[in-house]
N, C-alpha and C. Protein backbone atom coordinates (compact mmCIF):
# COMPACT_ATOMS: atom_id res chain seq x y z
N UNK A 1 -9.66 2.67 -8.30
CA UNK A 1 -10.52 3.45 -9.14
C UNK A 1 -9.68 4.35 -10.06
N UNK A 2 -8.34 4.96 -9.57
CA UNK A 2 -8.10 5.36 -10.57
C UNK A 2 -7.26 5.24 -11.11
N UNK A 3 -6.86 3.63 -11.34
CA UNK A 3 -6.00 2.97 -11.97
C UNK A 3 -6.89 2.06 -12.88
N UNK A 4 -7.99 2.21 -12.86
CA UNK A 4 -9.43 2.01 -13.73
C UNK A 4 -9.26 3.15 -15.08
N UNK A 5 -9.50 4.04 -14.44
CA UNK A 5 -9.22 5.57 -15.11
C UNK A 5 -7.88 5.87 -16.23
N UNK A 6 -6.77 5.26 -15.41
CA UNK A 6 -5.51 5.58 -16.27
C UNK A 6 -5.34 4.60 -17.26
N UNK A 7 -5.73 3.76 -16.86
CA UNK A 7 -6.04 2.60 -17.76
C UNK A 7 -6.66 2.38 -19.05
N UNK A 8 -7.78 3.07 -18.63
CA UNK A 8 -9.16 3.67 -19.80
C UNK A 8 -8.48 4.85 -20.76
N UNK A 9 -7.51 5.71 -20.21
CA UNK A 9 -6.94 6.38 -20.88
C UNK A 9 -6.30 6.30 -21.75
N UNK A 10 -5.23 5.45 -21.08
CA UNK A 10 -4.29 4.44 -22.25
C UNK A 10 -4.63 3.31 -23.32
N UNK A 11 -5.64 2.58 -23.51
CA UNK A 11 -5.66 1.75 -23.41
C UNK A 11 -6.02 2.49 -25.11
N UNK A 12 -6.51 3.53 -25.23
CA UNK A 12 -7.01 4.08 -26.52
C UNK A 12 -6.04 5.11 -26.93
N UNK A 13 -4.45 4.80 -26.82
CA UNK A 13 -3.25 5.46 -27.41
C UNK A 13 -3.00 4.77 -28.01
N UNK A 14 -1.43 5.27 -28.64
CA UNK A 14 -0.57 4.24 -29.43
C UNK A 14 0.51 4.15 -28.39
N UNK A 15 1.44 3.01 -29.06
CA UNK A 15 2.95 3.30 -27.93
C UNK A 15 3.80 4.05 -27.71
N UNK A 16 3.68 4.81 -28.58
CA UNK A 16 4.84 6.15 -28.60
C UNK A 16 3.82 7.48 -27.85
N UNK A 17 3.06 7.27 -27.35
CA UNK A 17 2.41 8.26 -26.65
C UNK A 17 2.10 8.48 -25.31
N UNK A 18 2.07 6.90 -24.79
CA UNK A 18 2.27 6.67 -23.64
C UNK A 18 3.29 7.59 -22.69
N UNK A 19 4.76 7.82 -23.19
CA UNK A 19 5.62 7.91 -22.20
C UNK A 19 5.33 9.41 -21.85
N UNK A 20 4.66 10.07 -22.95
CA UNK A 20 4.10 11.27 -22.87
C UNK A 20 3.11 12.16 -21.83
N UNK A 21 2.02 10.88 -21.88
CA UNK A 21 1.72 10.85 -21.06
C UNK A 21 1.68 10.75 -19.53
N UNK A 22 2.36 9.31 -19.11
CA UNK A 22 2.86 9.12 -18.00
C UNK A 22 3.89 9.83 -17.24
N UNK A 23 4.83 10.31 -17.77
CA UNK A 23 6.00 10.91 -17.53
C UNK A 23 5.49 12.16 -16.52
N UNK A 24 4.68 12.98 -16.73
CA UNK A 24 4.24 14.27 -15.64
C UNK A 24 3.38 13.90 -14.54
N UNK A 25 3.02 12.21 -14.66
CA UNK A 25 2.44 11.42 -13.22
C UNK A 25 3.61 11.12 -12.55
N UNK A 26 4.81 11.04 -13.03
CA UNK A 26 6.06 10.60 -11.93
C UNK A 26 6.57 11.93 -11.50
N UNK A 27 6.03 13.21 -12.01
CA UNK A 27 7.08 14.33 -10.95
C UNK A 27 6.24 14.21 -9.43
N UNK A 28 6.86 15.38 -8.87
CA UNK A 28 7.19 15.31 -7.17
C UNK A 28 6.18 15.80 -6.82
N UNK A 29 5.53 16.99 -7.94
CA UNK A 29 4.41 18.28 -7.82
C UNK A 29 2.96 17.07 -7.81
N UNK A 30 3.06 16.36 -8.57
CA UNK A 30 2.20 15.52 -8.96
C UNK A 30 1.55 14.29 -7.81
N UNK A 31 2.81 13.81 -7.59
CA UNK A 31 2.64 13.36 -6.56
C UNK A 31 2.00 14.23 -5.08
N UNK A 32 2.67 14.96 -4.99
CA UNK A 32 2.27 15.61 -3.90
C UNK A 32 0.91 16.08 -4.11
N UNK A 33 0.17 16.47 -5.11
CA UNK A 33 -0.77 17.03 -5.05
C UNK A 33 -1.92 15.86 -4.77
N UNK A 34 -1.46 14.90 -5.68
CA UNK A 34 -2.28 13.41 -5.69
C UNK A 34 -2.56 12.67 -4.16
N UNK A 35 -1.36 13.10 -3.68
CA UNK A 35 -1.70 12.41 -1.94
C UNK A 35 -2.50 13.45 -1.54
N UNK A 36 -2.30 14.79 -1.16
CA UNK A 36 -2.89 15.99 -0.70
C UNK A 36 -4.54 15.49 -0.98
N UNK A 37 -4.66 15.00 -2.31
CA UNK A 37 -5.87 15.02 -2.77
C UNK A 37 -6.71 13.71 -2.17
N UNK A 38 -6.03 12.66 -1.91
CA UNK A 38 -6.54 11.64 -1.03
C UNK A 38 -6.83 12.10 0.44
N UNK A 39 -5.75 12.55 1.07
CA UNK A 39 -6.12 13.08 1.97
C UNK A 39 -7.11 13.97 2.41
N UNK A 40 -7.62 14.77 1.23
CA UNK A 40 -8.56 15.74 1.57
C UNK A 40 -10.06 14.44 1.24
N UNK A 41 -9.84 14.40 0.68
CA UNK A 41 -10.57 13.16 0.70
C UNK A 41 -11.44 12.08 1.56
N UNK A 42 -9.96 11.45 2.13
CA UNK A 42 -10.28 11.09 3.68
C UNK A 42 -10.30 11.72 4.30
N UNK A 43 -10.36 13.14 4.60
CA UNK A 43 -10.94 13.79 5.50
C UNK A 43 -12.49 13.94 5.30
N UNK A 44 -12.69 14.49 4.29
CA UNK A 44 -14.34 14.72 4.46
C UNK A 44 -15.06 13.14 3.83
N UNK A 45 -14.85 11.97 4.03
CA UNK A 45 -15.24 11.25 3.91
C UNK A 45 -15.50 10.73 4.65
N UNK A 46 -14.47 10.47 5.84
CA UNK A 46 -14.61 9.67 7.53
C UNK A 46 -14.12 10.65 8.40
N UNK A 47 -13.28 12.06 8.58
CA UNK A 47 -12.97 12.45 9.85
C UNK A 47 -14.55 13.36 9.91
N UNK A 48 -14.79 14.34 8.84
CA UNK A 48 -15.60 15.30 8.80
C UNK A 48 -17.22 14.62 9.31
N UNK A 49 -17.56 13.28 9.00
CA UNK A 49 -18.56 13.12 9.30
C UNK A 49 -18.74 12.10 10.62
N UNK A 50 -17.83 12.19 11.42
CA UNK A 50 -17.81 11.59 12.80
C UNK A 50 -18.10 9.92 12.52
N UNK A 51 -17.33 9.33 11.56
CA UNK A 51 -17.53 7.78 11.53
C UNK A 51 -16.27 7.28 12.48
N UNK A 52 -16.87 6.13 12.53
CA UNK A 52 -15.79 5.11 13.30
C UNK A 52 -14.91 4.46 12.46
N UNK A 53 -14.81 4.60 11.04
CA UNK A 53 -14.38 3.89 10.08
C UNK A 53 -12.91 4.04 10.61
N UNK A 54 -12.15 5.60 10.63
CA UNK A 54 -10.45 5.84 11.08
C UNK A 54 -10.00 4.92 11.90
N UNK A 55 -10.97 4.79 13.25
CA UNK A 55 -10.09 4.13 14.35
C UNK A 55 -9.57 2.85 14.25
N UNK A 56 -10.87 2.21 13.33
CA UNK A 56 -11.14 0.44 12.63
C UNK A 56 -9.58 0.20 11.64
N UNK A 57 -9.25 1.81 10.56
CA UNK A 57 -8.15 1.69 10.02
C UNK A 57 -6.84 1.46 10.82
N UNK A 58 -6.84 2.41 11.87
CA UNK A 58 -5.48 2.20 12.62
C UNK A 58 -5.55 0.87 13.25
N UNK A 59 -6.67 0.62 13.82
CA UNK A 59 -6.44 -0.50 14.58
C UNK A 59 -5.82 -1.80 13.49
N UNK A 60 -6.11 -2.06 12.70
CA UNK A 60 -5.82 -3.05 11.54
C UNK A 60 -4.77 -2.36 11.10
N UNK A 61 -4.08 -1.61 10.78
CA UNK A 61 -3.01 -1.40 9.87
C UNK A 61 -1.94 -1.22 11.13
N UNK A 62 -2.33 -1.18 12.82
CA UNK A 62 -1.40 -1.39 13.50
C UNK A 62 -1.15 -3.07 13.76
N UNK A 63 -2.17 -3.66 13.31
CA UNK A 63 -2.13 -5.03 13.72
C UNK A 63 -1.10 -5.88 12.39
N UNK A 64 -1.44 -5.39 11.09
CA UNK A 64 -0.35 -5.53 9.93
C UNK A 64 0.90 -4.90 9.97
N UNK A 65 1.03 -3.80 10.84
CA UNK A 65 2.65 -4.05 11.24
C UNK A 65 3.46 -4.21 11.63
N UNK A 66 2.17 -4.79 12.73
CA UNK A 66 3.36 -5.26 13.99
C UNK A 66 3.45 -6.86 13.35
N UNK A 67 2.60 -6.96 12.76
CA UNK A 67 2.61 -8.12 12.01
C UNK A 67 4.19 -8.41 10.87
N UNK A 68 4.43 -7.41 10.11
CA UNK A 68 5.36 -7.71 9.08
C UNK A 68 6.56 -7.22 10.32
N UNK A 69 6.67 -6.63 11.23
CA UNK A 69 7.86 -5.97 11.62
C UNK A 69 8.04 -8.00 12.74
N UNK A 70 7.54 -8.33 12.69
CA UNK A 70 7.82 -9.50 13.51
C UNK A 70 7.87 -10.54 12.69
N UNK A 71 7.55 -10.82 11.54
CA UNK A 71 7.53 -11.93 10.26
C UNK A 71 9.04 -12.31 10.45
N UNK A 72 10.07 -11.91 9.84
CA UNK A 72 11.47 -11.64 9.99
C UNK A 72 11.61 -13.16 11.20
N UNK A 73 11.95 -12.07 12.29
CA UNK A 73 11.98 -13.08 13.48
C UNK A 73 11.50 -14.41 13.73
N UNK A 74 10.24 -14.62 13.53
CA UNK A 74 9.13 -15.64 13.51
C UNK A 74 9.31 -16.86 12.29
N UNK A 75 10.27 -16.00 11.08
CA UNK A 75 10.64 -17.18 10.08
C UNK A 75 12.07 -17.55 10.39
N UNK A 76 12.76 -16.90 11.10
CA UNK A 76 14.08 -17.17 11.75
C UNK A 76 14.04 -18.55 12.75
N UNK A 77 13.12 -18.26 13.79
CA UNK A 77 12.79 -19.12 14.50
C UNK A 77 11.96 -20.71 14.38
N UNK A 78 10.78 -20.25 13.30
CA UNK A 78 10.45 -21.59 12.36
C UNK A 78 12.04 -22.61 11.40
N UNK A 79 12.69 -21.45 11.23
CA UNK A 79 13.89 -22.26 10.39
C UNK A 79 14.80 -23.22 11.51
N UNK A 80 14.69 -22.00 12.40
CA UNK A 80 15.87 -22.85 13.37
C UNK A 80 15.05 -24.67 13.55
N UNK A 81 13.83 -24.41 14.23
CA UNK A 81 13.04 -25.34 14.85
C UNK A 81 13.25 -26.50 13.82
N UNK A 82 12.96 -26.39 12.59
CA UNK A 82 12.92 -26.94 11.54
C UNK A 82 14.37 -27.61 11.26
N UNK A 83 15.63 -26.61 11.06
CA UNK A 83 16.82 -27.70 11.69
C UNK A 83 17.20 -28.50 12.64
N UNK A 84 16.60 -27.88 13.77
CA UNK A 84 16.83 -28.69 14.79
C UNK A 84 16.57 -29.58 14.66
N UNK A 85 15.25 -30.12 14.32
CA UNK A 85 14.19 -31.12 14.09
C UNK A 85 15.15 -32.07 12.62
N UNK A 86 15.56 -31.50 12.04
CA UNK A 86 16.28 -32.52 11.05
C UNK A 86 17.96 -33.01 11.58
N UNK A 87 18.32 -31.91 12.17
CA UNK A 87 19.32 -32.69 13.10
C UNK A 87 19.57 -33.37 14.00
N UNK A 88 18.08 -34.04 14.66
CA UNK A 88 18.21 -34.65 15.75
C UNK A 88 18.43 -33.86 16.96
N UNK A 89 18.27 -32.56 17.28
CA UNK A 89 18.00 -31.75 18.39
C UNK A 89 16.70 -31.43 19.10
N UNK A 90 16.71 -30.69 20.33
CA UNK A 90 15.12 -30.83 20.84
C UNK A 90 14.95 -30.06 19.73
């Protein structure tokens, strides 16, 4: 949504105005305030009103990383299998 927004913004500049723009979205203040502001966010969106939505998040975003933290390994082991298999090994 609000890459909808920044979008809509830009989209009715010229090119030399852009960097003008963008440039005070990359400081630190900015950032920080921008997460702060999600966060307050998700708070009174799902903690403040007693939904189940949070737990549904962790549970899935623990299941995607145990997911990528094991990818690694799991394509290591497909490769091996996969030589083996062309070298004539079990």
């Amino acid at each position: 949504m609000a890459m909808r927004k920044v979008y809509s913004e830009i989209k009715g500049m010229k090119v030399k105005e852009v960097p003008n723009y963008v440039k005070p979205m990359l400081s630190m203040d900015y950032v920080k305030k921008a997460f702060q502001k999600g966060l307050d966010n998700y708070n009174s969106k799902y903690i403040q009103t007693d939904s189940i939505q949070p737990l549904y998040h962790v549970c899935f975003g623990g299941m995607v990383f145990s997911y990528l933290v094991a990818l690694p390994n799991e394509r290591r082991h497909l490769e091996h299998q996969q030589h083996a298999k062309e070298h004539g090994h079990h």
